[in-house]
N, C-alpha and C. Protein backbone atom coordinates (compact mmCIF):
# COMPACT_ATOMS: atom_id res chain seq x y z
N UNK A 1 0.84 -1.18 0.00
CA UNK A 1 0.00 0.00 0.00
C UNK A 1 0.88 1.25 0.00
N UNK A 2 0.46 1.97 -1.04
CA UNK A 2 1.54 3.20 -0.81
C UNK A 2 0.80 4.56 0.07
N UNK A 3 1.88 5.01 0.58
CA UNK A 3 1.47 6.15 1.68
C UNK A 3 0.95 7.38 1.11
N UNK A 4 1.70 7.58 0.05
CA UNK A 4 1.73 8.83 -1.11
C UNK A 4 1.73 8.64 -1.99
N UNK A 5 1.07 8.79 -3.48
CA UNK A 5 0.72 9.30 -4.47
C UNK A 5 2.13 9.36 -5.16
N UNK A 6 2.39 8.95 -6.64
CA UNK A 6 3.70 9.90 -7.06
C UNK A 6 3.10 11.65 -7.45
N UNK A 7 1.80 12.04 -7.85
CA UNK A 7 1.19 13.40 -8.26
C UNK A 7 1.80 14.19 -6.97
N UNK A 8 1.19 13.15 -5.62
CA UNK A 8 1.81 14.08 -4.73
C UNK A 8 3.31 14.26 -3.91
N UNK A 9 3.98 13.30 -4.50
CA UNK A 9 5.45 13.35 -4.13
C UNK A 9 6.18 15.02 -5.51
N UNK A 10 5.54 14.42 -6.45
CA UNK A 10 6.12 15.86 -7.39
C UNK A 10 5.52 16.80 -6.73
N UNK A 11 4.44 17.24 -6.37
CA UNK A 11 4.04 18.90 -5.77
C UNK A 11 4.79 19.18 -4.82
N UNK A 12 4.87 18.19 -4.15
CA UNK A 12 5.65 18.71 -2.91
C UNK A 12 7.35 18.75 -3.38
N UNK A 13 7.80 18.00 -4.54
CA UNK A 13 9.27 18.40 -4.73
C UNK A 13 9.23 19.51 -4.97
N UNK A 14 8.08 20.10 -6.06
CA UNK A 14 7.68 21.26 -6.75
C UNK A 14 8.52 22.56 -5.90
N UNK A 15 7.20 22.22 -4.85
CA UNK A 15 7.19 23.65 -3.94
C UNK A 15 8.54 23.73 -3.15
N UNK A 16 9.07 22.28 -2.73
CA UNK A 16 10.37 22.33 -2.09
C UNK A 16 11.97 23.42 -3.00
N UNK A 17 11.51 23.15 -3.78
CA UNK A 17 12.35 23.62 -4.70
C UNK A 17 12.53 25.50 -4.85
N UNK A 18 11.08 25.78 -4.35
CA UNK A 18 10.92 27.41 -4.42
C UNK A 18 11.54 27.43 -2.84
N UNK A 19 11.62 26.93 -1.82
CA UNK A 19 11.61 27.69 -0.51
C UNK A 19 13.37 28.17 -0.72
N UNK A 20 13.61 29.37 0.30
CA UNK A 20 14.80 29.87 0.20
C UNK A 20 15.54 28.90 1.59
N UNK A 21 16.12 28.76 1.26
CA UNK A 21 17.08 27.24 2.19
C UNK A 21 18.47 28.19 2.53
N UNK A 22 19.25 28.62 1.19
CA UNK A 22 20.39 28.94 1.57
C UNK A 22 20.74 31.10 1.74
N UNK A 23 22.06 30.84 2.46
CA UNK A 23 21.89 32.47 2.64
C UNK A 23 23.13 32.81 2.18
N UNK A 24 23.06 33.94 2.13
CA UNK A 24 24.03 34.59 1.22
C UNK A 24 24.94 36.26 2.00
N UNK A 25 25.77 36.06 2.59
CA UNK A 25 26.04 37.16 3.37
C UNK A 25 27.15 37.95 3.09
N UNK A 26 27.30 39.36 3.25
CA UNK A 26 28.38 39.95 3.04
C UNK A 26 28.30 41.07 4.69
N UNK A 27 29.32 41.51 4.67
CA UNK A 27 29.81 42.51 6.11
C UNK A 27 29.52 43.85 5.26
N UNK A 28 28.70 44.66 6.39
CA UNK A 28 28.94 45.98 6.16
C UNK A 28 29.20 47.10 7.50
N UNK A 29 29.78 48.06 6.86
CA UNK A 29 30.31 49.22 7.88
C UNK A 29 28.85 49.53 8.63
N UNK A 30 28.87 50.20 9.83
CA UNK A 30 27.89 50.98 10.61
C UNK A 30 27.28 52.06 9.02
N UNK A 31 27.40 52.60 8.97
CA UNK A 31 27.19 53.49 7.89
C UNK A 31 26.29 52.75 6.40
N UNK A 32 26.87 52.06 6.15
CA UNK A 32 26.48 51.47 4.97
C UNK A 32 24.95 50.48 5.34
N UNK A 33 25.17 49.70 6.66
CA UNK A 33 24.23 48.78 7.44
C UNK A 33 22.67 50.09 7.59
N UNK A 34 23.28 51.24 8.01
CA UNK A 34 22.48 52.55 7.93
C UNK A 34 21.56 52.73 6.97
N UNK A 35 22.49 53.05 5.92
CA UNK A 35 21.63 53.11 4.22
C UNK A 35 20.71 52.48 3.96
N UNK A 36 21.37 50.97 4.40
CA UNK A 36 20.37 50.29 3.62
C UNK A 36 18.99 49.76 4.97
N UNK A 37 19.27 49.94 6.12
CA UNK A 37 17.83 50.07 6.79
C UNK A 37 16.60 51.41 6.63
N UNK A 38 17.51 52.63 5.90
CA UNK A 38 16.72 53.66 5.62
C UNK A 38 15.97 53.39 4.21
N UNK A 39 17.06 52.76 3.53
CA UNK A 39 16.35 52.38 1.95
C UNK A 39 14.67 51.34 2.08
N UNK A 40 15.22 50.39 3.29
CA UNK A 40 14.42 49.43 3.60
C UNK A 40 13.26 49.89 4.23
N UNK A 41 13.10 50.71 4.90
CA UNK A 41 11.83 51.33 5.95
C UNK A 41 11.29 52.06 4.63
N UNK A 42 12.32 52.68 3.89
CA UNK A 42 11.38 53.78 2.57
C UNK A 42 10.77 53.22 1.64
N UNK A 43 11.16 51.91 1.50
CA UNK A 43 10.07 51.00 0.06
C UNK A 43 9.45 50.20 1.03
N UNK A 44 9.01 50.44 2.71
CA UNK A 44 8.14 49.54 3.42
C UNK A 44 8.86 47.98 3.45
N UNK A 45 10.02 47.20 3.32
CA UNK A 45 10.45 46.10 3.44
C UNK A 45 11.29 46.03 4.47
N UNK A 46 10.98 44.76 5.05
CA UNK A 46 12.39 44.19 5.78
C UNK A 46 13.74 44.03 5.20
N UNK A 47 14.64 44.85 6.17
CA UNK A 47 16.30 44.35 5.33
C UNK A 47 16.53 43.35 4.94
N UNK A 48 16.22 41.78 5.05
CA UNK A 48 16.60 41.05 4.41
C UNK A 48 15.72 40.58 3.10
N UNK A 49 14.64 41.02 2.93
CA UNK A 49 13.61 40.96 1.57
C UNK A 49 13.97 42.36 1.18
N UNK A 50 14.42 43.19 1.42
CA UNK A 50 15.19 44.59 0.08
C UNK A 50 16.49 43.63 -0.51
N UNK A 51 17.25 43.43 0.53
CA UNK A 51 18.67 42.81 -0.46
C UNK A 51 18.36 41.59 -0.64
N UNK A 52 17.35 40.99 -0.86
CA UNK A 52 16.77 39.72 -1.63
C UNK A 52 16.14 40.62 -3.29
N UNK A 53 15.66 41.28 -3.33
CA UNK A 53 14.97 41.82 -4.32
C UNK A 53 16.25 42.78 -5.23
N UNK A 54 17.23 43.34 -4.46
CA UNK A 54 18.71 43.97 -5.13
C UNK A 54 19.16 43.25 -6.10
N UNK A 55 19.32 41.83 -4.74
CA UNK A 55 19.93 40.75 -5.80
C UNK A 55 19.59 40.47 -6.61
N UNK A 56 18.03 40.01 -6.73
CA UNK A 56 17.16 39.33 -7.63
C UNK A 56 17.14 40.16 -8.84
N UNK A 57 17.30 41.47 -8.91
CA UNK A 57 17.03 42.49 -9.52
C UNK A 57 18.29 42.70 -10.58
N UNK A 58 19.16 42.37 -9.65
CA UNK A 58 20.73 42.56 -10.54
C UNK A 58 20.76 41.52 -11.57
N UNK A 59 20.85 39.95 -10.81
CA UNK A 59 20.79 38.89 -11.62
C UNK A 59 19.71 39.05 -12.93
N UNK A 60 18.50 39.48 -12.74
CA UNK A 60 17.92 39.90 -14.07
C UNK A 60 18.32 40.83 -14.91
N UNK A 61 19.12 41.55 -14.42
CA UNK A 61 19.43 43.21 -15.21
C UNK A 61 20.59 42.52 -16.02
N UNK A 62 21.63 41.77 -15.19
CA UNK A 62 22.62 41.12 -16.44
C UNK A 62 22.25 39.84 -17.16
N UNK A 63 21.44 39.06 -17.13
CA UNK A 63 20.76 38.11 -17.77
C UNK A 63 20.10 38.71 -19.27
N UNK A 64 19.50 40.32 -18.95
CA UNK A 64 19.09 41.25 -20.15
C UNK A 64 17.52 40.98 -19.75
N UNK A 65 17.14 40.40 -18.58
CA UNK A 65 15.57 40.53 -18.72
C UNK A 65 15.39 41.52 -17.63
N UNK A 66 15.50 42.29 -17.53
CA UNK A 66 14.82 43.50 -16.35
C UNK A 66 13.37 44.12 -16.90
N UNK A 67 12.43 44.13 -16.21
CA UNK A 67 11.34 44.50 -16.54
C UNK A 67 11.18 45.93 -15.86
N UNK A 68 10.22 46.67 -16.69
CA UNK A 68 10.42 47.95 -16.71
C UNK A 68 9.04 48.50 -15.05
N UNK A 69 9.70 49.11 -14.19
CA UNK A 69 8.48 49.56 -12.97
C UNK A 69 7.39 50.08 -13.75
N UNK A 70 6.46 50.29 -12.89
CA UNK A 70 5.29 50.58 -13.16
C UNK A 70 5.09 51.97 -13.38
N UNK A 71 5.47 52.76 -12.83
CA UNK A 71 5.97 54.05 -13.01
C UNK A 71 6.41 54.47 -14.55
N UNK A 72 7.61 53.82 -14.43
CA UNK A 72 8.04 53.90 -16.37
C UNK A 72 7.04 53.17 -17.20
N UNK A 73 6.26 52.17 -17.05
CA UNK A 73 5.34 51.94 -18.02
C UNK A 73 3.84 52.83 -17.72
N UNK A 74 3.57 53.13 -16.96
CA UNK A 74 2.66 54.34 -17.42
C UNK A 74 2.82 55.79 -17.99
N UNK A 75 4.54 56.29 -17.45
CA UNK A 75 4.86 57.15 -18.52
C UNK A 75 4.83 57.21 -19.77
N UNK A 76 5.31 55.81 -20.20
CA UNK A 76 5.33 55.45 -21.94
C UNK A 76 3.92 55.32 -21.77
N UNK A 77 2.77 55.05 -21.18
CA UNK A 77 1.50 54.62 -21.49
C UNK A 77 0.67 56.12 -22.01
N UNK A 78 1.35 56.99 -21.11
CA UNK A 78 1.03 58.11 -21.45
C UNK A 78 1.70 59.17 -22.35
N UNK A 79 2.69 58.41 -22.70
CA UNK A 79 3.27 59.25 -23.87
C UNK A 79 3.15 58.28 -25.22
N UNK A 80 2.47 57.48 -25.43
CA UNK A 80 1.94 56.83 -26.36
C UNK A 80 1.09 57.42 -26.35
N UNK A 81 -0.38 57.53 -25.73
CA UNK A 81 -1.09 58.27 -25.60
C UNK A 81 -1.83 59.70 -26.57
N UNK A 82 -0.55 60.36 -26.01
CA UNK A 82 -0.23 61.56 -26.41
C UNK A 82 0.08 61.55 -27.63
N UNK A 83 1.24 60.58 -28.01
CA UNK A 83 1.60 61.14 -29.47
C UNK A 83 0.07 60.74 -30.78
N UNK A 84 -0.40 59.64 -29.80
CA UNK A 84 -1.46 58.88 -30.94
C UNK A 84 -2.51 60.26 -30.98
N UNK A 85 -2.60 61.00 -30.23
CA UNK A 85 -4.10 61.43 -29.46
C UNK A 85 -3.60 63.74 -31.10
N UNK A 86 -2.11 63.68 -30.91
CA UNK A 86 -1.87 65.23 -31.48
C UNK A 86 -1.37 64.87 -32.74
N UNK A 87 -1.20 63.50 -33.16
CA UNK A 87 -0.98 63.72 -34.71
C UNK A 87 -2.46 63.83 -35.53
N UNK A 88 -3.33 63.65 -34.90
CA UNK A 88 -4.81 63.70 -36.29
C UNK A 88 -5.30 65.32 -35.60
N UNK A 89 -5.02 65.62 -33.95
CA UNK A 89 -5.56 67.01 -34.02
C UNK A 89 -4.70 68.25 -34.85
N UNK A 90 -2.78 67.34 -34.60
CA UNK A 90 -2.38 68.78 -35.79
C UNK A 90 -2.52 68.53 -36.58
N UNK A 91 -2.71 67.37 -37.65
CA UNK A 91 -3.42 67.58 -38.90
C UNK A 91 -4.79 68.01 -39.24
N UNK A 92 -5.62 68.32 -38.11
CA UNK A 92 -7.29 68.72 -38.36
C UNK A 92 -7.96 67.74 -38.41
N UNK A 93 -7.31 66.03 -37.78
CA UNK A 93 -8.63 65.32 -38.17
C UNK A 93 -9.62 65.38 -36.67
N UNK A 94 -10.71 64.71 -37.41
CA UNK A 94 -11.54 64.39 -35.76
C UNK A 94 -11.16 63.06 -35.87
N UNK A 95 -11.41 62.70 -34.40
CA UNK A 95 -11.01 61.68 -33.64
C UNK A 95 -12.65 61.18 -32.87
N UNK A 96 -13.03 60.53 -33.56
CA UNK A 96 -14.22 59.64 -33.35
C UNK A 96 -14.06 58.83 -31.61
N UNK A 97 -15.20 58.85 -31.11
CA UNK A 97 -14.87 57.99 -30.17
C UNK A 97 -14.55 56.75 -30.18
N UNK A 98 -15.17 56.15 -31.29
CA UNK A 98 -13.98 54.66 -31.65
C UNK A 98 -12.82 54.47 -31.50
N UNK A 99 -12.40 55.79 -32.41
CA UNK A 99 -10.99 55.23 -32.46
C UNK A 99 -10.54 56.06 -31.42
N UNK A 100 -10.94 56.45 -30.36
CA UNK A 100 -10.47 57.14 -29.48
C UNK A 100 -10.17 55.66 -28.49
N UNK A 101 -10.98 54.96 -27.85
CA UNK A 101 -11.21 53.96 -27.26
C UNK A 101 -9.97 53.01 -28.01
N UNK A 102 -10.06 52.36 -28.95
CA UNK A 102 -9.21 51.75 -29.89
C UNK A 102 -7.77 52.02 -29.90
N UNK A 103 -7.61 53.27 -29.66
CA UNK A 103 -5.91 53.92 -29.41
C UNK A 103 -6.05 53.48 -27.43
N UNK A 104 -6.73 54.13 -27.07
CA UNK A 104 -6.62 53.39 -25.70
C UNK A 104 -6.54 51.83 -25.33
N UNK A 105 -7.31 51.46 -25.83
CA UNK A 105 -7.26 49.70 -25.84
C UNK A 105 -5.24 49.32 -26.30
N UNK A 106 -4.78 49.76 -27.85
CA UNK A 106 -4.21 49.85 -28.27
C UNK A 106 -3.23 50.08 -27.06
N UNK A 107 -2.89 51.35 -26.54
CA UNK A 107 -2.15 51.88 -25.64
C UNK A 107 -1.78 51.01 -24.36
N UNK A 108 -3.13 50.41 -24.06
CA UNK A 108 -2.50 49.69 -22.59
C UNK A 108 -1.90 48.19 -22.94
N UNK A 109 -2.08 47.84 -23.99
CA UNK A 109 -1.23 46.02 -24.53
C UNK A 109 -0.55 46.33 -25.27
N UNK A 110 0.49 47.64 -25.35
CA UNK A 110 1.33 47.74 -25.93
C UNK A 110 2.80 48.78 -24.56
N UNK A 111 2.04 49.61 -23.51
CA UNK A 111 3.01 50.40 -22.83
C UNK A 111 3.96 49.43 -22.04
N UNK A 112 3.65 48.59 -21.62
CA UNK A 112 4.94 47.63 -20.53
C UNK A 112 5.85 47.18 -22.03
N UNK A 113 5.22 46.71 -22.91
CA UNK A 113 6.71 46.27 -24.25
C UNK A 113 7.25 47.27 -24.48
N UNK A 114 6.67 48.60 -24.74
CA UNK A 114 7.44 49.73 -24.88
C UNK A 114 8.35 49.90 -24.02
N UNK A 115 7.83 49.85 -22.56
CA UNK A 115 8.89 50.75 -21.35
C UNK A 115 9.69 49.68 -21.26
N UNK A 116 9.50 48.24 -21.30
CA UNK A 116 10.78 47.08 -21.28
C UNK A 116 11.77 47.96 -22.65
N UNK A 117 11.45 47.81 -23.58
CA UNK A 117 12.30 48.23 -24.76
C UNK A 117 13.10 49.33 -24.19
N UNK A 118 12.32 50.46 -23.84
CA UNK A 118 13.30 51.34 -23.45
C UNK A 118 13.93 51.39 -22.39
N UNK A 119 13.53 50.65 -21.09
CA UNK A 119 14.91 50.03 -20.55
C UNK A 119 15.95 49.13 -20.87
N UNK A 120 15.74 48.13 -21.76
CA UNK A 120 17.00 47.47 -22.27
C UNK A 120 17.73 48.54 -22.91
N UNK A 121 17.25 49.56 -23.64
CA UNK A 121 17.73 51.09 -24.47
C UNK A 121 18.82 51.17 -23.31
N UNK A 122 18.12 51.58 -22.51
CA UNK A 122 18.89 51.94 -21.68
C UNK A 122 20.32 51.42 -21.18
N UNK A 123 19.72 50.32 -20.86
CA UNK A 123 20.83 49.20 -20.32
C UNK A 123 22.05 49.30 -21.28
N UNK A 124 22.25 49.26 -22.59
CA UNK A 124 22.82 48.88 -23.66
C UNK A 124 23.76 50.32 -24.08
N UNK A 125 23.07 51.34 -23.77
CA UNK A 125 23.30 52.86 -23.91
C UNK A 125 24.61 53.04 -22.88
């Protein structure tokens, strides 16, 4: 008679596999230990989930996948926006509410590929 399932021996390797097990430490000065508890109280995190997210953050940035904050993709959301919204008014066209809606639709499944693009721009720059 078996005790367990093999479906449920894999979920549970599954999930074993995500938990954080090992640690990773470096020494810092009074000063520097400073910084980064002020950095940590200012984005609301515990010091050791900010320099979990540094890291995590770095390792993606040189891998080339860094995804762009939310912040920078609503800027591009809104400067997509914009450019779609003053090329038909400086040419004199009207802008129907269709295609008003349609550039918006348009605008939001297209601003996070934009603002990724222009952070790799960046990166590469």
């Amino acid at each position: 008679m078996k005790l367990t399932d093999d479906m449920q021996i894999t979920t549970n390797a599954e999930k074993r596999a995500n938990y954080r097990l090992l640690g990773v430490t470096t020494k810092l000065n009074p000063r520097e230990v400073e910084n980064v508890e002020r950095l940590a109280r200012s984005r609301g995190l515990q010091r050791g989930e900010l320099i979990r997210r540094l890291i995590l953050d770095e390792l993606a940035r040189d891998a080339g996948s860094v995804e762009a904050s939310t912040e920078l993709t609503e800027i591009m959301g809104i400067r997509l926006m914009l450019t779609n919204l003053f090329r038909p008014l400086a040419t004199g066209q009207k802008l129907t509410p269709e295609a008003f809606d349609n550039m918006l639709a348009e605008v939001k499944k297209r601003k996070r590929e934009v603002a990724t693009d222009a952070m790799q721009d960046l990166e590469r720059a």
